[in-house]
PDB file of N, CA and C in Angstrom:
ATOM      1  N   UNK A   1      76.155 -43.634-133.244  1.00  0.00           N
ATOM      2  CA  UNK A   1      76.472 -44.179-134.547  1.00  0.00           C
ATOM      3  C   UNK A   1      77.974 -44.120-134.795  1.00  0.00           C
ATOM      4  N   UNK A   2      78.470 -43.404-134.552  1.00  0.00           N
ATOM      5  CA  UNK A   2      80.372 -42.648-134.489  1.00  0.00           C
ATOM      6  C   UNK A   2      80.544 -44.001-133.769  1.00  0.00           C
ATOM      7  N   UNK A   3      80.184 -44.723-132.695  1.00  0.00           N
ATOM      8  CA  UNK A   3      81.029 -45.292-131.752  1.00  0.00           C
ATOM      9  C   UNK A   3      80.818 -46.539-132.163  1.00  0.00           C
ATOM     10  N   UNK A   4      79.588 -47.005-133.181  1.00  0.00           N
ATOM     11  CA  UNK A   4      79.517 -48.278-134.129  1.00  0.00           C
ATOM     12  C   UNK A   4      80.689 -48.326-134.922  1.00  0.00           C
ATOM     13  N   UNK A   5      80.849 -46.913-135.772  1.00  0.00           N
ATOM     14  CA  UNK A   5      81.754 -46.978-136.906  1.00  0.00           C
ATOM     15  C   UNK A   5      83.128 -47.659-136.120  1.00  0.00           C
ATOM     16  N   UNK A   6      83.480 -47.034-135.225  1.00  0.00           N
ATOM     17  CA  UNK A   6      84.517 -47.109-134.803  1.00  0.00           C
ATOM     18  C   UNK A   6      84.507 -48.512-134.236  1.00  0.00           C
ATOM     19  N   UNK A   7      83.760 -48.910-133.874  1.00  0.00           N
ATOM     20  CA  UNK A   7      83.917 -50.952-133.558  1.00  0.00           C
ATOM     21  C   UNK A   7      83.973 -50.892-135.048  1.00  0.00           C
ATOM     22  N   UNK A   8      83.112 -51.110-136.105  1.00  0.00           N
ATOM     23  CA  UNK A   8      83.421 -52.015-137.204  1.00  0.00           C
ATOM     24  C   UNK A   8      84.371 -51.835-137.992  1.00  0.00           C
ATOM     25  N   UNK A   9      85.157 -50.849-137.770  1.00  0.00           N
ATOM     26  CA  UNK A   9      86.599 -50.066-138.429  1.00  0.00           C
ATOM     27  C   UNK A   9      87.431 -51.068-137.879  1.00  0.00           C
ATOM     28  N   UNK A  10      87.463 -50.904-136.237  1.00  0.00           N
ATOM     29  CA  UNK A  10      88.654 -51.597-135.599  1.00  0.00           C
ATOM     30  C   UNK A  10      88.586 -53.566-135.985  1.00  0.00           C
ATOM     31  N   UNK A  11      87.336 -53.441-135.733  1.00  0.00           N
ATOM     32  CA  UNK A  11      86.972 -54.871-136.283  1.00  0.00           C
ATOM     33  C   UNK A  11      87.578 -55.479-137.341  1.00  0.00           C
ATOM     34  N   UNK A  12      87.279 -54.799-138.319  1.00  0.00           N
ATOM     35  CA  UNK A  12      87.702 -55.310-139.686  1.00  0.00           C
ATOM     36  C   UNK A  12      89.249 -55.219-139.941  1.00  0.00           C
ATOM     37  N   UNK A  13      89.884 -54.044-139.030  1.00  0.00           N
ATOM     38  CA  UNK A  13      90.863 -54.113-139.078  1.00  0.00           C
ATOM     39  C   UNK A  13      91.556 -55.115-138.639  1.00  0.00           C
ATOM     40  N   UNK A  14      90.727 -55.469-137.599  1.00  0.00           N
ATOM     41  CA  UNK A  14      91.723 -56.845-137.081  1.00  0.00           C
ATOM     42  C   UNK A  14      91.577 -58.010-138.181  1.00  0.00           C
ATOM     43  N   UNK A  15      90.499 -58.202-138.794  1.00  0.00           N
ATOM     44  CA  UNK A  15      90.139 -59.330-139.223  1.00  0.00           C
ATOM     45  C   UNK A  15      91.246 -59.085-140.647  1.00  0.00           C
ATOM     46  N   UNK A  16      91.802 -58.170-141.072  1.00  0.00           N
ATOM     47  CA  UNK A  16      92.483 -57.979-142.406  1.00  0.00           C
ATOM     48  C   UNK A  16      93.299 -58.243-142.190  1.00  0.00           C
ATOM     49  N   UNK A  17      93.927 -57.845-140.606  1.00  0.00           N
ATOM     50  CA  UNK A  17      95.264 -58.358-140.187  1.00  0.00           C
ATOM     51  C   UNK A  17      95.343 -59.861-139.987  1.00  0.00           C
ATOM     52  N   UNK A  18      94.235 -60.228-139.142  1.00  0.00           N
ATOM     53  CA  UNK A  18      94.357 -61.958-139.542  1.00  0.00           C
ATOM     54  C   UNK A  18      94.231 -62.251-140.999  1.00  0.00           C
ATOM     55  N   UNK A  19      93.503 -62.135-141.875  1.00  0.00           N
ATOM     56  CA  UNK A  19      93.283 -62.637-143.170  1.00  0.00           C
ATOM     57  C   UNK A  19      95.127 -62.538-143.931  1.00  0.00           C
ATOM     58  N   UNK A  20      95.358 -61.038-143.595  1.00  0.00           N
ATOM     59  CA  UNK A  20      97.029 -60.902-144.176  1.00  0.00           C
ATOM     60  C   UNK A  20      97.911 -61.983-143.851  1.00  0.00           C
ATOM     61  N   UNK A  21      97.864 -62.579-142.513  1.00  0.00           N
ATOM     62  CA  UNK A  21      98.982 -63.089-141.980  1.00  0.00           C
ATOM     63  C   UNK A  21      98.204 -64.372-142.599  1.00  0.00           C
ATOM     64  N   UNK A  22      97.359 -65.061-142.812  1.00  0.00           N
ATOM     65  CA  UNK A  22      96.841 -66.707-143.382  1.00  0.00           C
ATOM     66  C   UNK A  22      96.780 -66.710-144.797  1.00  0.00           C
ATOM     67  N   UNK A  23      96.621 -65.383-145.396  1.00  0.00           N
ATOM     68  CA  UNK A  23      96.485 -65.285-147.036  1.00  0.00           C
ATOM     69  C   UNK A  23      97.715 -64.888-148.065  1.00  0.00           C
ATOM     70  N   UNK A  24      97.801 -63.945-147.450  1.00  0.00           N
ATOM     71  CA  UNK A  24      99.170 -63.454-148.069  1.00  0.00           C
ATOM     72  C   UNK A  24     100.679 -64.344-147.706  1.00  0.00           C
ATOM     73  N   UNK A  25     100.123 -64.477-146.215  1.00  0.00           N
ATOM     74  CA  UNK A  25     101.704 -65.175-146.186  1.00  0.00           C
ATOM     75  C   UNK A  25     102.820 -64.370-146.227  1.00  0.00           C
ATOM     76  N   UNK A  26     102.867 -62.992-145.961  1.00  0.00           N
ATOM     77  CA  UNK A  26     103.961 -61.934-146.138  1.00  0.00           C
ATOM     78  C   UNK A  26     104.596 -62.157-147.456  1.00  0.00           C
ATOM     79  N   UNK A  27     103.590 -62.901-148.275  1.00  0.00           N
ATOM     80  CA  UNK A  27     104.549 -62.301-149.958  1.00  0.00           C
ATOM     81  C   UNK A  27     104.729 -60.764-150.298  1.00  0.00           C
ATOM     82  N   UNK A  28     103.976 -60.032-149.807  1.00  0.00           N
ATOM     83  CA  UNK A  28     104.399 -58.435-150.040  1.00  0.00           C
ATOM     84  C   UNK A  28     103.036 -58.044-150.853  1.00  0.00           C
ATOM     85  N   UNK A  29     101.789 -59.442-151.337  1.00  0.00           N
ATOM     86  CA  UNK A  29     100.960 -59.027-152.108  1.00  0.00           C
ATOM     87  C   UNK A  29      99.872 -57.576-152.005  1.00  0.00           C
ATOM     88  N   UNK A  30      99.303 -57.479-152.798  1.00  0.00           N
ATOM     89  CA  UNK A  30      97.809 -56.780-152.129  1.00  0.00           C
ATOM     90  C   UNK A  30      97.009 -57.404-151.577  1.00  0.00           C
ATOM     91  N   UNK A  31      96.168 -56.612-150.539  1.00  0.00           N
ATOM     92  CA  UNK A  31      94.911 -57.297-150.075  1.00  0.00           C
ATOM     93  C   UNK A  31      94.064 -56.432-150.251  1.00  0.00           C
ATOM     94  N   UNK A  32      92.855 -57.759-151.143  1.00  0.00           N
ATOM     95  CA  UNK A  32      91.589 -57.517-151.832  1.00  0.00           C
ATOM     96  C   UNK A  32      90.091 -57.519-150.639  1.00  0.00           C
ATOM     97  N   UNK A  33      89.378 -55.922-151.166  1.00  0.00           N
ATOM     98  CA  UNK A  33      88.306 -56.180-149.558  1.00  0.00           C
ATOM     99  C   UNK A  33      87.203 -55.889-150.870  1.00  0.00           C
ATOM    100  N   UNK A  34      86.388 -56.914-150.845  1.00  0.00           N
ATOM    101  CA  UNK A  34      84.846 -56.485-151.403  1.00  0.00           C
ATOM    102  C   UNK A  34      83.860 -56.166-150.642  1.00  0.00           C
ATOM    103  N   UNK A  35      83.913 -55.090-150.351  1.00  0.00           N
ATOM    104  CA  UNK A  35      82.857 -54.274-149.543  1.00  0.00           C
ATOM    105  C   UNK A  35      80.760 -54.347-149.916  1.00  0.00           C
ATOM    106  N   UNK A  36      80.036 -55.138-149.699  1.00  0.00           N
ATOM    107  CA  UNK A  36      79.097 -55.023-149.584  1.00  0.00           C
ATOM    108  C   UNK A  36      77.870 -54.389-149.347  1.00  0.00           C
ATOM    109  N   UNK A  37      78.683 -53.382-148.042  1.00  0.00           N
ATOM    110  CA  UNK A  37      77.581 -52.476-147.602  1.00  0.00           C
ATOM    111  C   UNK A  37      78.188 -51.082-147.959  1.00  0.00           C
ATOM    112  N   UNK A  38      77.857 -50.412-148.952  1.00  0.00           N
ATOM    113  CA  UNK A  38      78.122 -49.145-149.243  1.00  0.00           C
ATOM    114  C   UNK A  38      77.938 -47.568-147.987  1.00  0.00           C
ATOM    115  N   UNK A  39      77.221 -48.266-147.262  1.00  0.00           N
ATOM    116  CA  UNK A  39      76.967 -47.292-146.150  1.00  0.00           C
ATOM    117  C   UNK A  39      77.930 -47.163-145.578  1.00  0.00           C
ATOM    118  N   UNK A  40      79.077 -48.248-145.435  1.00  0.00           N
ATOM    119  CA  UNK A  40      79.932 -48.213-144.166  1.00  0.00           C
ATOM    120  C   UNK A  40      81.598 -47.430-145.179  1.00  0.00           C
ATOM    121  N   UNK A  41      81.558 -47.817-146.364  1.00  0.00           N
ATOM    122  CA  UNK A  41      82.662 -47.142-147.817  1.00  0.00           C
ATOM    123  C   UNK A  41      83.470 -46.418-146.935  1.00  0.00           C
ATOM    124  N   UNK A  42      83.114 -45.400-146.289  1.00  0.00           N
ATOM    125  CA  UNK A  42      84.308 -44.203-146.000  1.00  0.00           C
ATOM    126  C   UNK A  42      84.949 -44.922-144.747  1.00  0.00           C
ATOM    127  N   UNK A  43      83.900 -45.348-143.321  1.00  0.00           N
ATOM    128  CA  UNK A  43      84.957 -45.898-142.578  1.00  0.00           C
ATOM    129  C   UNK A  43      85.474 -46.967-142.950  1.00  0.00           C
ATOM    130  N   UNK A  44      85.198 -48.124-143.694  1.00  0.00           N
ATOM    131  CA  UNK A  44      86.178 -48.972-144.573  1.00  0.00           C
ATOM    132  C   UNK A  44      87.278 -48.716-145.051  1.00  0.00           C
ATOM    133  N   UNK A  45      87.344 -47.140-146.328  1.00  0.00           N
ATOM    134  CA  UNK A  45      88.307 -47.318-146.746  1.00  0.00           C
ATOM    135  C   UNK A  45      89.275 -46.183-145.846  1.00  0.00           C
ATOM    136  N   UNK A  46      89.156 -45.868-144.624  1.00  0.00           N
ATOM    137  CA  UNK A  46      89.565 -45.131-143.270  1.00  0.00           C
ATOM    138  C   UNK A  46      90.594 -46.220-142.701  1.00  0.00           C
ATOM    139  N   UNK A  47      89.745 -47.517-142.622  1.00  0.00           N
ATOM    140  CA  UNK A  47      91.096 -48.536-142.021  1.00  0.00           C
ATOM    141  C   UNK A  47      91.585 -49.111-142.898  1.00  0.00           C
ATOM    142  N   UNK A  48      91.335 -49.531-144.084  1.00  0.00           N
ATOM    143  CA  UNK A  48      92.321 -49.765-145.064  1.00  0.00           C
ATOM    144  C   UNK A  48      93.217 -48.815-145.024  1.00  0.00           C
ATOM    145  N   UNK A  49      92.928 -47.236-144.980  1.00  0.00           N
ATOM    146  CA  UNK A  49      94.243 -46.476-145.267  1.00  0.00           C
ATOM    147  C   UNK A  49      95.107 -46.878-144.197  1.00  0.00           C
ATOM    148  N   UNK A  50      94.623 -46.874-142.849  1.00  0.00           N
ATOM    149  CA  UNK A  50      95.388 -46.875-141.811  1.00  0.00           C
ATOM    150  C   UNK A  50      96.296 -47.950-141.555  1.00  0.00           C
ATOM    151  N   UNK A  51      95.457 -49.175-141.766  1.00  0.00           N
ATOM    152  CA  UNK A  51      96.211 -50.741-142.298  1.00  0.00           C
ATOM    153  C   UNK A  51      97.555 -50.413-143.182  1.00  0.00           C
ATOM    154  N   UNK A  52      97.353 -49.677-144.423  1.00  0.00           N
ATOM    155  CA  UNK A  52      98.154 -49.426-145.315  1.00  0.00           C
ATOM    156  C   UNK A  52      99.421 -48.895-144.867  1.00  0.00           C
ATOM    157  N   UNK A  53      99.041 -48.075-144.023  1.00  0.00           N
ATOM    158  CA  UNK A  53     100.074 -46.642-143.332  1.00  0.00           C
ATOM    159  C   UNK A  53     100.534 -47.576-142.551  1.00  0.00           C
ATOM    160  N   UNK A  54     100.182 -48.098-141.673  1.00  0.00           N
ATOM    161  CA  UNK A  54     101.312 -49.150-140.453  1.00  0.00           C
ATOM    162  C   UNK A  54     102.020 -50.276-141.125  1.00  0.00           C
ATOM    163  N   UNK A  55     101.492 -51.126-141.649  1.00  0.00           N
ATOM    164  CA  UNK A  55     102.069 -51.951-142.612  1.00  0.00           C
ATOM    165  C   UNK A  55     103.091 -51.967-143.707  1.00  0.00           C
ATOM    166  N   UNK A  56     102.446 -50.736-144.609  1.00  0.00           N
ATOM    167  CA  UNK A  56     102.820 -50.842-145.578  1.00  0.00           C
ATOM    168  C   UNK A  56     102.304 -51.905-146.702  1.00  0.00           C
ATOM    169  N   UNK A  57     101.350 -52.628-146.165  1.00  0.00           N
ATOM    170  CA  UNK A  57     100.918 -53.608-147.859  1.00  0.00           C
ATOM    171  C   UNK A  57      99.723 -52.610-148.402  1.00  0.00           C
ATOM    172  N   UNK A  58      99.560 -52.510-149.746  1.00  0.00           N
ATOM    173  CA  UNK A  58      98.567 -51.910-150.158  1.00  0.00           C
ATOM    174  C   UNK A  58      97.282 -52.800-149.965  1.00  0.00           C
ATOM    175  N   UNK A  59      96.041 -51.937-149.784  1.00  0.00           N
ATOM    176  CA  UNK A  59      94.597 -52.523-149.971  1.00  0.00           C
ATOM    177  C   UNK A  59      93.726 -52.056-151.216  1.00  0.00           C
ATOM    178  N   UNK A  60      93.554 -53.209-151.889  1.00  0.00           N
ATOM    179  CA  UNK A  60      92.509 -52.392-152.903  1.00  0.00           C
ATOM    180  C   UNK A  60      90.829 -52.907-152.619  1.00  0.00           C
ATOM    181  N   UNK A  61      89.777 -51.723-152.177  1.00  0.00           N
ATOM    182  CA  UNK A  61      88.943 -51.698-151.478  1.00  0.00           C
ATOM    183  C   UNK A  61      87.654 -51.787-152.692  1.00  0.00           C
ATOM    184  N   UNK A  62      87.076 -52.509-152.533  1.00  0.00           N
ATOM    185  CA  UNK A  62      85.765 -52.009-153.800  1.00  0.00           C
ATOM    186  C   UNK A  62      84.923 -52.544-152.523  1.00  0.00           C
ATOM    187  N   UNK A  63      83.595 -51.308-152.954  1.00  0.00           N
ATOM    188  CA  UNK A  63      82.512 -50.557-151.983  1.00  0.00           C
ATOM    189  C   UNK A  63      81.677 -50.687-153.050  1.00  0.00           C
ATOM    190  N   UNK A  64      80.294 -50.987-152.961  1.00  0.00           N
ATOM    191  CA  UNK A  64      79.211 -51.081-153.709  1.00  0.00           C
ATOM    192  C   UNK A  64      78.056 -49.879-153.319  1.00  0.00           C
ATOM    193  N   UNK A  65      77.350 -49.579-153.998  1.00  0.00           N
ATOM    194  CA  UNK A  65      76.585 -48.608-153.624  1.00  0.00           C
ATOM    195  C   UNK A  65      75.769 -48.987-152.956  1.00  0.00           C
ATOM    196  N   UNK A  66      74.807 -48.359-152.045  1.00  0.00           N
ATOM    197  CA  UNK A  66      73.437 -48.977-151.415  1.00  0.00           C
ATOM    198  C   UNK A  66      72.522 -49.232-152.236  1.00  0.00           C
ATOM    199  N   UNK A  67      71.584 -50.451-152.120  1.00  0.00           N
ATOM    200  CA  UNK A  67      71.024 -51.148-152.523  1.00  0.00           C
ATOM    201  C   UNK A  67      71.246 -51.746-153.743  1.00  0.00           C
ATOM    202  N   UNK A  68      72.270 -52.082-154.170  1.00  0.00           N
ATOM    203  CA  UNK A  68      72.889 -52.422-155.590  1.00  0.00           C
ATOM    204  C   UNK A  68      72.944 -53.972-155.013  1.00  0.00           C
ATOM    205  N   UNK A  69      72.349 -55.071-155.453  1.00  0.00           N
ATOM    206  CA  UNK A  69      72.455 -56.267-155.631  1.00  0.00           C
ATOM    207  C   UNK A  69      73.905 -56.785-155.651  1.00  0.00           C
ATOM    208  N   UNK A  70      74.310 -57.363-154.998  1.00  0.00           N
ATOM    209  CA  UNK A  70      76.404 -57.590-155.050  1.00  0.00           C
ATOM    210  C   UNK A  70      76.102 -59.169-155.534  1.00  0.00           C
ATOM    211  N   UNK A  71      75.597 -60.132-155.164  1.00  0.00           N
ATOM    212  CA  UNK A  71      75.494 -61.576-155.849  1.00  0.00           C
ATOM    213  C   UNK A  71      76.312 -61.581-157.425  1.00  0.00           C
ATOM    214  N   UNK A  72      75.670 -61.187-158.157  1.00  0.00           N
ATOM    215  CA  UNK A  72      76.404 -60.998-159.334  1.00  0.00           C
ATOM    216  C   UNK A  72      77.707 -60.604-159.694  1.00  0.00           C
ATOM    217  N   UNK A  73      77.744 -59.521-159.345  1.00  0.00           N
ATOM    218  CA  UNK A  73      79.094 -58.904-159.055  1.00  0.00           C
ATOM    219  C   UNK A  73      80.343 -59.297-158.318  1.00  0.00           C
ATOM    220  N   UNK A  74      79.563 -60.395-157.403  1.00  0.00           N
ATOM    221  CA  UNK A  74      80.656 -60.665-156.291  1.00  0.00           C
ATOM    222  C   UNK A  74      81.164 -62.339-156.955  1.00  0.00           C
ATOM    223  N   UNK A  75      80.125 -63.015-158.010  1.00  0.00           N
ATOM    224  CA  UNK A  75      80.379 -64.272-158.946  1.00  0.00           C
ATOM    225  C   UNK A  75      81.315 -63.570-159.410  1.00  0.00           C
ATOM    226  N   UNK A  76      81.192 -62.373-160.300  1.00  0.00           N
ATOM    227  CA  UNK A  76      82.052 -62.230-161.443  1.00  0.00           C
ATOM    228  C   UNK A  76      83.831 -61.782-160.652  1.00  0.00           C
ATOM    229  N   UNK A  77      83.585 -61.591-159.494  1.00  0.00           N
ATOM    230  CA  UNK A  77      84.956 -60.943-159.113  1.00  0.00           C
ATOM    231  C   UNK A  77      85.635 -62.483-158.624  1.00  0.00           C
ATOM    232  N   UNK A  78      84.646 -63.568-158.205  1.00  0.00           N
ATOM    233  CA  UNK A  78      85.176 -64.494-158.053  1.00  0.00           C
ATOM    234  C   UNK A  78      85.973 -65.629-158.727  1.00  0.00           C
ATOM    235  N   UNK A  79      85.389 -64.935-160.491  1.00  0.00           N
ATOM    236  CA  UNK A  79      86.389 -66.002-161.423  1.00  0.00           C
ATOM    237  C   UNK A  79      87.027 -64.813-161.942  1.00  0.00           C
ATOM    238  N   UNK A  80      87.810 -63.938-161.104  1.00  0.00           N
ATOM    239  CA  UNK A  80      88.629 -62.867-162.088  1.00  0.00           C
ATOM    240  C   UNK A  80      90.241 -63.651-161.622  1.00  0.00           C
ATOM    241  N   UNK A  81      91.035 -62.785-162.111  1.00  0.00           N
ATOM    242  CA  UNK A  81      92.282 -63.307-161.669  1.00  0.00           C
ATOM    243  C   UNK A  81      92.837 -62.884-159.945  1.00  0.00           C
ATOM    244  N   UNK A  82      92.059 -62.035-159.787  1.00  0.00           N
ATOM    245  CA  UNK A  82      92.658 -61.625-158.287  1.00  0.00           C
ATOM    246  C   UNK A  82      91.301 -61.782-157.541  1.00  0.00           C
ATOM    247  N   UNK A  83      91.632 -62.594-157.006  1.00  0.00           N
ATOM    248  CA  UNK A  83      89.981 -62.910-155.559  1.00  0.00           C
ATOM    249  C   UNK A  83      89.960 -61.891-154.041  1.00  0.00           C
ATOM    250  N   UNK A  84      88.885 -61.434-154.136  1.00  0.00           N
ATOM    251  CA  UNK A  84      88.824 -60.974-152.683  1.00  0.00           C
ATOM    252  C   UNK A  84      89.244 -61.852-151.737  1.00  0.00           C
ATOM    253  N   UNK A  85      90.270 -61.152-150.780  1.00  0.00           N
ATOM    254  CA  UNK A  85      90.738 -61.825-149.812  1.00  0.00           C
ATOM    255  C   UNK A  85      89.828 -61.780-148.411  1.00  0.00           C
ATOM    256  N   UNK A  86      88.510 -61.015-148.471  1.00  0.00           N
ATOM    257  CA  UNK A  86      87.457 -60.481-147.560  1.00  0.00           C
ATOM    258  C   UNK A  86      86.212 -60.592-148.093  1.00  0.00           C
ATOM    259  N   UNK A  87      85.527 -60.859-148.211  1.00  0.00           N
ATOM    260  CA  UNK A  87      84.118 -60.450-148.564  1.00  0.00           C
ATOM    261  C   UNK A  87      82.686 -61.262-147.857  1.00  0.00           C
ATOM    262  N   UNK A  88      81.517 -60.322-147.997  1.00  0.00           N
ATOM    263  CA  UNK A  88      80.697 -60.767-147.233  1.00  0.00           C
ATOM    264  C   UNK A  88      79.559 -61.234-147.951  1.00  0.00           C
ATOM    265  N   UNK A  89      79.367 -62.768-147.211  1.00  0.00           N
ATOM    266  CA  UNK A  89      77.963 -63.699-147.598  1.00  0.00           C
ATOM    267  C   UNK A  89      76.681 -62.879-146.776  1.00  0.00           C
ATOM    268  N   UNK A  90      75.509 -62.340-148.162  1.00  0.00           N
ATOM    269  CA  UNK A  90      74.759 -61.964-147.830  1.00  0.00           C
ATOM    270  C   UNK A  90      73.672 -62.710-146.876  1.00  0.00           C
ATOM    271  N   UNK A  91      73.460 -63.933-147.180  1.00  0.00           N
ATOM    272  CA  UNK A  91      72.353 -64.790-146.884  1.00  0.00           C
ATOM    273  C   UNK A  91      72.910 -66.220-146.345  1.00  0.00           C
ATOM    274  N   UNK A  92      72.720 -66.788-145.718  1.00  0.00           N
ATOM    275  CA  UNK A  92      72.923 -68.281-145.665  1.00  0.00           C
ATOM    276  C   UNK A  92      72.489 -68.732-146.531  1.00  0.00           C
ATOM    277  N   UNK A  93      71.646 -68.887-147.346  1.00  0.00           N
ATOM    278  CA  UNK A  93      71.110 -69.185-148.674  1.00  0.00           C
ATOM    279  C   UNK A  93      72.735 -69.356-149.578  1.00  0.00           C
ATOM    280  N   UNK A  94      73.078 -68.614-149.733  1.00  0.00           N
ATOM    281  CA  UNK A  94      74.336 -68.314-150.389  1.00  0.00           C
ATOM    282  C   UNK A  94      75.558 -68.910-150.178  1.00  0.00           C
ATOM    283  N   UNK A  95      75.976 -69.489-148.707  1.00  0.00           N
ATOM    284  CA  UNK A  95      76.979 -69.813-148.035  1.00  0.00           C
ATOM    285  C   UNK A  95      77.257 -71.510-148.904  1.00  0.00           C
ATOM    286  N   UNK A  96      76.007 -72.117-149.351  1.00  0.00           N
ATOM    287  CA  UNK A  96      76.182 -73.232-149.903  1.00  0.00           C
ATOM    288  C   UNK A  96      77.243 -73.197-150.984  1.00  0.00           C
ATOM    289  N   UNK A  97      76.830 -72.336-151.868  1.00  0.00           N
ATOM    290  CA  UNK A  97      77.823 -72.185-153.203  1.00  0.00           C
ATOM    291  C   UNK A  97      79.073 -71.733-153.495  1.00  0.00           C
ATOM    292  N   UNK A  98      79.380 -70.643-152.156  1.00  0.00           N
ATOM    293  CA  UNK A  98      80.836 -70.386-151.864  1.00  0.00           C
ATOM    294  C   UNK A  98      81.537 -71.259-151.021  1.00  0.00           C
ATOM    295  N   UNK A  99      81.117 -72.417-150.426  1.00  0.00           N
ATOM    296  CA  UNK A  99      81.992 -73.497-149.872  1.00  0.00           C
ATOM    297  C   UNK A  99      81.977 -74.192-150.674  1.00  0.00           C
ATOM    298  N   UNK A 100      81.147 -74.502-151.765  1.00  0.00           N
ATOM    299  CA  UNK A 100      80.813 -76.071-152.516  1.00  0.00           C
ATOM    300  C   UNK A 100      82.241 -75.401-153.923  1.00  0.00           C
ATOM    301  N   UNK A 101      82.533 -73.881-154.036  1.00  0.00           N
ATOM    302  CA  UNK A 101      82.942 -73.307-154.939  1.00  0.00           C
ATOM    303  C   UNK A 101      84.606 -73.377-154.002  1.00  0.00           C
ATOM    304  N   UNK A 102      84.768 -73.747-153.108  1.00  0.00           N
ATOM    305  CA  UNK A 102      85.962 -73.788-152.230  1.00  0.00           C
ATOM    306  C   UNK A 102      86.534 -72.284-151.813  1.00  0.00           C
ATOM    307  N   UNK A 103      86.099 -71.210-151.795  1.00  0.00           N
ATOM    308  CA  UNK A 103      85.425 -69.695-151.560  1.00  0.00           C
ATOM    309  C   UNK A 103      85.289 -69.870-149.802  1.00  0.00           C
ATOM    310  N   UNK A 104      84.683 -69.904-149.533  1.00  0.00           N
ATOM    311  CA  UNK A 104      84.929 -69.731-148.080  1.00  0.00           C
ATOM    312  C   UNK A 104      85.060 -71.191-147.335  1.00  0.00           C
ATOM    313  N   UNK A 105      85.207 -71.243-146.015  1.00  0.00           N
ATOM    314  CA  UNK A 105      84.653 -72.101-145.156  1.00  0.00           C
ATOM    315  C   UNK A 105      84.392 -72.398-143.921  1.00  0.00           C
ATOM    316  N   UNK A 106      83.746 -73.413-143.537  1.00  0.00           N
ATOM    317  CA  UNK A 106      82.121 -73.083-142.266  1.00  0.00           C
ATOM    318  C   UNK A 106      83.636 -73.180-140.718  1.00  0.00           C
ATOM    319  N   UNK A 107      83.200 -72.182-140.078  1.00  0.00           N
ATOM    320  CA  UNK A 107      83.839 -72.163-139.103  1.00  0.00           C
ATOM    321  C   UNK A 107      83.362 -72.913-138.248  1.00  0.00           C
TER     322      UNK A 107
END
C-alpha cells in the first residue's frame, strides 16, 4: 500500500507540474487541487508540500472526507472566483457537463 502511495504522490506531482506550467503560466499564482478521495489527504497534501518547497508556488489543497458526495461541492467551487486547477470527474456520467461547462476537456 506505501508503494501505491508513493506512485500516486509522484504522479500527481507530475501532473501539478504540468498543470503549473499550462495554467498558471509562471504568473507566480496559486495552484488550486480539489481532492476527491479523502483517503489519499495526507499523501496529497505530502506532495503539495514538497511541490511547494522546490518551487516555491503555494498550493491550496481541499480534501473531502470519505464518503462525502463531492458533485455538489465541486459545482459550487466551480462558480467561485478561484477554480480548481486539478480536480477529479467522478463518473463519465459527469464528464458531459464539465466540458459542455468549458471545465475540462476530452483528451
Amino acid at each position: 500500500m506505501n508503494k501505491i502511495l508513493k506512485t500516486l504522490a509522484l504522479t500527481l506531482s507530475a501532473l501539478m507540474l504540468v498543470t503549473l506550467l499550462t495554467a498558471c503560466g509562471g504568473s507566480g499564482g496559486e495552484l488550486y487541487i480539489f481532492n476527491t478521495k479523502g483517503e489519499n489527504a495526507e499523501a496529497m497534501q505530502a506532495a503539495c508540500d514538497a511541490f511547494s518547497k522546490e518551487t516555491g508556488i503555494p498550493v491550496k489543497l481541499f480534501s473531502l472526507g470519505s464518503g462525502t458526495d463531492s458533485l455538489e461541492l465541486m459545482r459550487t467551487e466551480m462558480n467561485a472566483r478561484q477554480k480548481p486547477a486539478i480536480f477529479c470527474i467522478m463518473s463519465p456520467a459527469e464528464l458531459g457537463e464539465w466540458v459542455e461547462g468549458g471545465f475540462a476537456r476530452p483528451l
